[in-house]
Protein backbone atom coordinates (compact mmCIF):
# COMPACT_ATOMS: atom_id res chain seq x y z
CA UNK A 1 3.35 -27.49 -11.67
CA UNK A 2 3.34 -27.62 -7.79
CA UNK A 3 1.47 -25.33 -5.79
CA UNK A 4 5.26 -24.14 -4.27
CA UNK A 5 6.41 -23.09 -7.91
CA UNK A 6 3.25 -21.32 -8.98
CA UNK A 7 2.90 -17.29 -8.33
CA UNK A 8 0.77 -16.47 -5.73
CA UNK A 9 -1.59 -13.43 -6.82
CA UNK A 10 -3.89 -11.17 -4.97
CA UNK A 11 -6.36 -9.53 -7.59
CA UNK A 12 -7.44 -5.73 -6.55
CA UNK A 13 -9.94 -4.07 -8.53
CA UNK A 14 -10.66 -0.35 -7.98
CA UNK A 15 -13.64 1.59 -8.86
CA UNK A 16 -16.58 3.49 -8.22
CA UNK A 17 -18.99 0.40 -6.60
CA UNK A 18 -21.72 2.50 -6.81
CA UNK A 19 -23.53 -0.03 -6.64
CA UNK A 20 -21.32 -3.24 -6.33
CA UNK A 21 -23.66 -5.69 -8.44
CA UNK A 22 -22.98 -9.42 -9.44
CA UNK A 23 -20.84 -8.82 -12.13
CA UNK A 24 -18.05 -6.87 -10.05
CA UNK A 25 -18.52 -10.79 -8.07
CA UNK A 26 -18.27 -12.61 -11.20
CA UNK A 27 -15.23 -10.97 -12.36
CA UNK A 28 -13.69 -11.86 -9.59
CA UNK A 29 -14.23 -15.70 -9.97
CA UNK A 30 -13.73 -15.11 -14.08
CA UNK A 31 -10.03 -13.88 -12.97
CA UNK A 32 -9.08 -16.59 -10.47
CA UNK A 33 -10.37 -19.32 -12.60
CA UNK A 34 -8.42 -17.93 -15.59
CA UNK A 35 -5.20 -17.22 -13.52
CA UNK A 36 -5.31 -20.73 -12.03
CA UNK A 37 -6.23 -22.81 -15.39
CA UNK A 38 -2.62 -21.29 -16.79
CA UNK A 39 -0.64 -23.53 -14.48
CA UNK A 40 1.38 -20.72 -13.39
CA UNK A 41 -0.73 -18.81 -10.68
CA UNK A 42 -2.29 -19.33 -8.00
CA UNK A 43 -5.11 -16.77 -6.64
CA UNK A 44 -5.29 -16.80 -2.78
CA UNK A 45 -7.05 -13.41 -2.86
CA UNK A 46 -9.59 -10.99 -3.84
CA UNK A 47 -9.63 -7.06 -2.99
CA UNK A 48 -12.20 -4.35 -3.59
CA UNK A 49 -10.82 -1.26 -3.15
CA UNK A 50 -13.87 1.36 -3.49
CA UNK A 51 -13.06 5.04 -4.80
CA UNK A 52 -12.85 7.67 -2.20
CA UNK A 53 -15.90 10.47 -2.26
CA UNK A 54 -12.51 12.65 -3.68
CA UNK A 55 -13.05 11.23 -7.24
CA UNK A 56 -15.80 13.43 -7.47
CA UNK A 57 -17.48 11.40 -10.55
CA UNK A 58 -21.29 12.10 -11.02
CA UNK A 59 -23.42 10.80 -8.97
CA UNK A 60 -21.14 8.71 -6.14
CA UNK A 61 -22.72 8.15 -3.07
CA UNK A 62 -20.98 8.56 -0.34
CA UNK A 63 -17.76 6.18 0.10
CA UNK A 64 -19.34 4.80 3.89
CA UNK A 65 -22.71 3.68 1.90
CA UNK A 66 -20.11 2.16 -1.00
CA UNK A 67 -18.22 0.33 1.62
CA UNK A 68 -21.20 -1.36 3.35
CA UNK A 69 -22.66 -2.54 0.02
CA UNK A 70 -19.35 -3.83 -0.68
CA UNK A 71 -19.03 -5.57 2.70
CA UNK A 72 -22.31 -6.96 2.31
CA UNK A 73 -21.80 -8.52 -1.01
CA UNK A 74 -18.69 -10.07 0.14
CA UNK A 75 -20.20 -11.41 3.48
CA UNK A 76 -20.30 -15.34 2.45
CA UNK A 77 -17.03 -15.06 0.39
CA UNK A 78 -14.12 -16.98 1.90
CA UNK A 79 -11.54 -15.22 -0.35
CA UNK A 80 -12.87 -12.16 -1.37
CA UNK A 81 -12.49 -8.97 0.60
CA UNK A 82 -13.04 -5.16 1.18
CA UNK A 83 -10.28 -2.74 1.81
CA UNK A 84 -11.03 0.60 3.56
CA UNK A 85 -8.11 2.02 2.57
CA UNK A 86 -8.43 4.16 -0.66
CA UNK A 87 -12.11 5.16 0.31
CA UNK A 88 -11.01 6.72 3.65
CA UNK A 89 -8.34 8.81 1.82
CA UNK A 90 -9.16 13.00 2.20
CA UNK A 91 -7.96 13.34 -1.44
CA UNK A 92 -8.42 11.28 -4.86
CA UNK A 93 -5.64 8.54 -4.75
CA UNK A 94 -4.06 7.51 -8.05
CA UNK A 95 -4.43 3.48 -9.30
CA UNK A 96 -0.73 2.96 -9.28
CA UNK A 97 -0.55 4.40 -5.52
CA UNK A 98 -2.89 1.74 -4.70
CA UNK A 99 -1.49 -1.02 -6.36
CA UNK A 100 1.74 -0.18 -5.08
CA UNK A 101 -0.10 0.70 -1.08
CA UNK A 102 -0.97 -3.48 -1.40
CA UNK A 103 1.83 -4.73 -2.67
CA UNK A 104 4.00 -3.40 -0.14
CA UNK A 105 1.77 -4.23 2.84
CA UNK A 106 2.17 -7.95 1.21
CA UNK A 107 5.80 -7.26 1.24
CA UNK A 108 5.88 -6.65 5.20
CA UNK A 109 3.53 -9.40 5.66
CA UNK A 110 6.15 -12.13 4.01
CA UNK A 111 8.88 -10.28 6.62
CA UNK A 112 6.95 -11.76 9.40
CA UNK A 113 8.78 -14.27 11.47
CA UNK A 114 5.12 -15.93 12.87
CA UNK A 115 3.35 -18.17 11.24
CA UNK A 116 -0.16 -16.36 11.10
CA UNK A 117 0.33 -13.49 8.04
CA UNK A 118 -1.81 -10.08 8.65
CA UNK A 119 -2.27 -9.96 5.28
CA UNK A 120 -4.39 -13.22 4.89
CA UNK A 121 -6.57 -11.46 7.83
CA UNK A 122 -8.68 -8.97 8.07
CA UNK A 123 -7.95 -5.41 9.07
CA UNK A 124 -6.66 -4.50 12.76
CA UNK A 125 -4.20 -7.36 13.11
CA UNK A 126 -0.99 -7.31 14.83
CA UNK A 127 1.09 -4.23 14.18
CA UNK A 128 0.81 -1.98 11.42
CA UNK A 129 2.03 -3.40 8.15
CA UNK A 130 4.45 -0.48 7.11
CA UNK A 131 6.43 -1.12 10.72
CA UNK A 132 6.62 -4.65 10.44
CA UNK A 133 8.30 -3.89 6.90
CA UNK A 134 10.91 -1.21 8.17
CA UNK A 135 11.89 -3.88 10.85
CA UNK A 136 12.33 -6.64 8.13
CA UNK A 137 14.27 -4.42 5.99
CA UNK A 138 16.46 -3.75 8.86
CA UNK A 139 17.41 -7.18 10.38
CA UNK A 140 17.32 -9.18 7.32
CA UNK A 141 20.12 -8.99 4.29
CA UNK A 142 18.92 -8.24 0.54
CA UNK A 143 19.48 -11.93 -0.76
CA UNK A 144 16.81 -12.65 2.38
CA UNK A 145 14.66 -10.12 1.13
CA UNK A 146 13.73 -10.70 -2.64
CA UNK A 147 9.88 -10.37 -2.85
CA UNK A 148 10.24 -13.76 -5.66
CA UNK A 149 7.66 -15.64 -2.76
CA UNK A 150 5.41 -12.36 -2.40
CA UNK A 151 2.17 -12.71 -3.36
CA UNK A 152 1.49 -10.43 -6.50
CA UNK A 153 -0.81 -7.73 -6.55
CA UNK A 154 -2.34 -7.81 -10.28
CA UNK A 155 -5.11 -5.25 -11.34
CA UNK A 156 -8.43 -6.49 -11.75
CA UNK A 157 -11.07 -4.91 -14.31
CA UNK A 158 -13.64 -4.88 -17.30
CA UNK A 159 -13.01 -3.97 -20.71
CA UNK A 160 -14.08 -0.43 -20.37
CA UNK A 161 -11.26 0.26 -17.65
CA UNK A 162 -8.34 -0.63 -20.00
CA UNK A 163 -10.05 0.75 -22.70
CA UNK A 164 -10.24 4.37 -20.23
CA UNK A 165 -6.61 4.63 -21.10
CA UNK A 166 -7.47 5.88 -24.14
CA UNK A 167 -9.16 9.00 -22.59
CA UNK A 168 -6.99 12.22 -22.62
CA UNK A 169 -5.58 13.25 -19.51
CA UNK A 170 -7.37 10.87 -17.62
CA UNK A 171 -4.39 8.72 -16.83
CA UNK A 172 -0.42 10.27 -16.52
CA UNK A 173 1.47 7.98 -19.20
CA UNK A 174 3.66 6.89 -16.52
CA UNK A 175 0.69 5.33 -14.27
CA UNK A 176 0.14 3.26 -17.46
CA UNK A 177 3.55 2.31 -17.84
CA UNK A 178 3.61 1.58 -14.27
CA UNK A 179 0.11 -0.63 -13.95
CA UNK A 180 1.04 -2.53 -16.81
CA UNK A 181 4.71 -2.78 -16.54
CA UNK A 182 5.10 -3.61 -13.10
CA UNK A 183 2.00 -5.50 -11.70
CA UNK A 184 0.10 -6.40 -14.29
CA UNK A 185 -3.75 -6.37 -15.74
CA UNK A 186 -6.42 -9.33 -15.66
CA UNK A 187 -9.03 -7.80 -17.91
CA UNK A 188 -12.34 -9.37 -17.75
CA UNK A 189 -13.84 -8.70 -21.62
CA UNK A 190 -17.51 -7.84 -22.02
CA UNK A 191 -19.45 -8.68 -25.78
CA UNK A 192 -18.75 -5.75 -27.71
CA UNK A 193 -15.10 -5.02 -26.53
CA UNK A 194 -12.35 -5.27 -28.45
CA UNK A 195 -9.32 -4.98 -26.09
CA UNK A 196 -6.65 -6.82 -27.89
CA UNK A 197 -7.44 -4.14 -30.87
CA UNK A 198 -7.36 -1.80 -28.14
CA UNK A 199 -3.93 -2.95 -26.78
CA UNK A 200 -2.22 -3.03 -30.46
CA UNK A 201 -3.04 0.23 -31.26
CA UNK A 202 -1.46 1.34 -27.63
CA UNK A 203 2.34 1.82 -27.79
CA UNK A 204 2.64 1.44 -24.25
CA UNK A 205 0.55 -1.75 -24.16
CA UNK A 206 1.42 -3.60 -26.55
CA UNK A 207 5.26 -3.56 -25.05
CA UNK A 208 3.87 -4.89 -22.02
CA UNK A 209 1.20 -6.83 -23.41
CA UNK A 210 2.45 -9.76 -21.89
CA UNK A 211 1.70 -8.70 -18.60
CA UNK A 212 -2.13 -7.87 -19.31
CA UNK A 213 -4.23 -11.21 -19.51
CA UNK A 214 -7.82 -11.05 -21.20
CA UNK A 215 -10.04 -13.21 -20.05
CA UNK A 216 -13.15 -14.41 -22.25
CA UNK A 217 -16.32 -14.10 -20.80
CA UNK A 218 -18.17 -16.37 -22.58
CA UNK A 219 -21.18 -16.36 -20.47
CA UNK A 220 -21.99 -12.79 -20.96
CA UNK A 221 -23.30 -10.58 -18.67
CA UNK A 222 -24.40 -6.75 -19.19
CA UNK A 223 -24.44 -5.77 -15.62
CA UNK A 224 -23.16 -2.53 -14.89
CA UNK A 225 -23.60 0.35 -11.84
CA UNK A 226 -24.87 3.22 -14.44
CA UNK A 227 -27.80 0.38 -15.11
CA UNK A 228 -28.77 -0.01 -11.74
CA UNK A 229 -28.91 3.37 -10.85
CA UNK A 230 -31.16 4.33 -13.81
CA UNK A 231 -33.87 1.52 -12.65
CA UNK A 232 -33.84 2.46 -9.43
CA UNK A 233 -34.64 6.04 -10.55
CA UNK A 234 -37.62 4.70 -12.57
CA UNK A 235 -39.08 2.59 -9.91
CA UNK A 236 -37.80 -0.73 -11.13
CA UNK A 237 -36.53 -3.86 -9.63
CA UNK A 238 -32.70 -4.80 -9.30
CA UNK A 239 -33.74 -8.38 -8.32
CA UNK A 240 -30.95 -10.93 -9.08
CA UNK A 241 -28.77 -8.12 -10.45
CA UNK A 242 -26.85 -6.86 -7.25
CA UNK A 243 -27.13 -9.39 -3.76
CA UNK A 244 -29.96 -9.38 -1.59
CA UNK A 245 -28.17 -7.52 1.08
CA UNK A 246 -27.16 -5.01 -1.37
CA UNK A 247 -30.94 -4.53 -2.38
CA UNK A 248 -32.01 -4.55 0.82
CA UNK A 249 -29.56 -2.04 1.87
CA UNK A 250 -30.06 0.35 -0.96
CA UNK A 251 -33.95 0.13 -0.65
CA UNK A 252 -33.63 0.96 3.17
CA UNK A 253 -31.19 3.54 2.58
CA UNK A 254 -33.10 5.04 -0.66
CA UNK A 255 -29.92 5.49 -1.80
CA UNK A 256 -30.40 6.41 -5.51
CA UNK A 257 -32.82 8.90 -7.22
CA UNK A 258 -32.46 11.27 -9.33
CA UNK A 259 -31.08 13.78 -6.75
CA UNK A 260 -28.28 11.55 -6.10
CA UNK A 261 -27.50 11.07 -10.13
CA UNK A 262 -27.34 14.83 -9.88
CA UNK A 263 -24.11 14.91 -7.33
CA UNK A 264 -20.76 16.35 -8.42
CA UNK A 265 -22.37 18.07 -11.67
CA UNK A 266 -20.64 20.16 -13.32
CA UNK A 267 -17.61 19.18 -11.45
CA UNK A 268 -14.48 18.43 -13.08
CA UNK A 269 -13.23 14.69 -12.13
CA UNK A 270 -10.16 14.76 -10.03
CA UNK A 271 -7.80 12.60 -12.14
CA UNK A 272 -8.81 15.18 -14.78
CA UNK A 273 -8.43 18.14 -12.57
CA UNK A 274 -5.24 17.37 -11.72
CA UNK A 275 -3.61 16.30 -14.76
CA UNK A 276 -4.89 19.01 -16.34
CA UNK A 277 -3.64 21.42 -13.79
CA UNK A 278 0.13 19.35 -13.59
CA UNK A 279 0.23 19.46 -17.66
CA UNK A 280 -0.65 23.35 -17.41
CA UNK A 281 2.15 23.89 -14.98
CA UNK A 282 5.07 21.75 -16.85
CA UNK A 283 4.06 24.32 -19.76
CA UNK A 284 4.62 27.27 -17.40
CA UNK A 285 8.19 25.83 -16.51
C-alpha cells in the first residue's frame, strides 16, 4: 500500500510521568513499529501529554518538574513530542477531552491553505489552532471538509491503563465508549497481562475491539514510575532506567523522597471525586 492510501496516526499517551523512564520511550517506538508493519498506518507522530497537578494521585510532583523531565527525555527525538496542554489545565481534564483537544487542533491544521502545518511544529506557531479551524469551517463546503486525510489521534498505553477500566467509577462508561469507539487504543502489553481476556470479558470492548490493537512486547521490560520512585527513596541508582537528563535532573532537583511519596494522601483522586459526586447527584434527580 502507498504511503497516500495509508492512515496517518498521531499516538498520545496520557499519564502521570512521574518520572518519564525508558519504557514510556519504548512504547512509543513498540506502537509505531506495530502500526506501520500492518500496511495500513502510518505514524508521523508521538505526544506526551503529562497529567495536570489536578489529578491529585499520591505522590505527583509538580506538573512544571513532569514537563521538563518529559522535555528532556524527548530532546534527541525527531518525532516524539511534549504537549503542555493538559498539564497547564486549573482542573483535572478527562482522557476523552484530550483526545478529542488533539484531534481537532489536527483538524484545523489540515484547513490550512500553506504548505507548512502548525501541527507538525512545535508550540507558538502561526495562529491559534481553534481560529484557523472556525475560518476553515466557514469558507470551505462539507464535501471539502471530511477529516478522511486527518491524521488520527489514537491512544497510546500499557496494559495496566486498559486494564484501569475495570476500576469502579474511575472512568464514566461513556469516556470508554468514546476512547475506544471513536479514536482508538494501541495497547503496549507487559508479561503478566492478559488484555485480550481483559477485553472479552468487557461488553463495551469487545464491540469495539477492533479498534484497540495489542501490541506484543516480546522484549520485556518491567520499568515503571512507582519503581523509580521507591529506589530513589532508598538511596539507589536509576542508571539506564530513565535518560541521563532525566537522572540528572531529578538528582539536582531531589525530586523524590519519601516526603514527596507522601503528597495528596488521603486525598480522593479527581476522576473518582467527581464521578462519585456526578453518580450521587443523578440519584438525587
Amino acid at each position: 500500500m502507498e504511503n497516500s492510501e495509508k492512515t496517518e496516526v498521531v499516538l498520545l499517551a496520557c499519564g502521570s510521568f512521574n518520572p518519564i523512564t525508558n519504557m514510556h520511550l519504548r512504547l512509543f517506538e513498540l506502537a509505531k513499529d506495530y502500526m506501520n508493519g500492518t500496511g495500513k498506518y502510518r505514524v508521523i507522530k508521538g505526544i506526551i501529554s503529562p497529567v495536570g497537578d489536578a489529578y491529585k494521585k499520591k505522590g505527583l510532583i509538580s506538573a512544571h518538574h513532569r514537563l521538563i523531565m518529559a522535555e528532556l527525555a524527548t530532546k534527541n527525538s525527531n518525532w516524539v513530542e511534549v504537549d503542555t496542554w493538559e498539564s497547564l489545565q486549573k482542573e483535572w481534564v478527562e482522557t476523552a477531552k484530550v483526545l478529542r483537544h488533539h484531534q481537532e487542533k489536527l483538524e484545523a491544521s489540515a484547513c490550512d491553505d500553506q504548505q507548512s502545518s502548525p501541527v507538525l511544529g512545535r508550540p507558538g506557531r502561526k495562529r491559534k489552532w481553534a481560529e484557523q479551524r472556525q475560518d476553515c469551517s466557514q469558507r470551505k463546503s462539507p464535501e471539502q471538509t471530511k477529516t478522511k486525510d486527518v491524521p488520527k489521534v489514537k491512544l497510546l498505553c500499557g496494559a495496566d491503563f486498559l486494564e484501569s477500566f475495570g476500576v469502579p467509577n474511575l472512568w464514566k462508561s461513556e469516556d470508554i465508549t468514546k476512547i475506544v469507539g471513536e479514536y482508538g487504543l494501541i495497547c503496549v502489553t507487559r508479561a503478566g497481562n492478559d488484555a485480550q481476556k481483559f477485553i472479552y470479558e468487557s461488553d463495551v470492548l469487545w464491540k469495539h475491539q477492533n479498534n484497540i490493537h495489542l501490541v506484543n512486547e516480546w522484549i520485556t521490560n518491567d520499568i515503571s514510575s512507582t519503581k523509580i520512585r521507591r529506589a530513589l527513596r532508598r538511596g539507589q541508582s536509576i542508571h539506564y532506567l530513565v535518560p541521563d537528563l532525566v537522572r540528572e535532573y531529578i538528582e539536582k532537583h531531589n525530586l523524590y523522597s519519601s516526603e514527596s511519596e507522601e503528597r495528596n494522601v488521603g486525598v480522593i483522586l479527581a476522576p473518582l471525586q467527581r464521578n462519585i459526586a456526578e453518580a450521587n447527584t443523578e440519584e438525587i434527580l
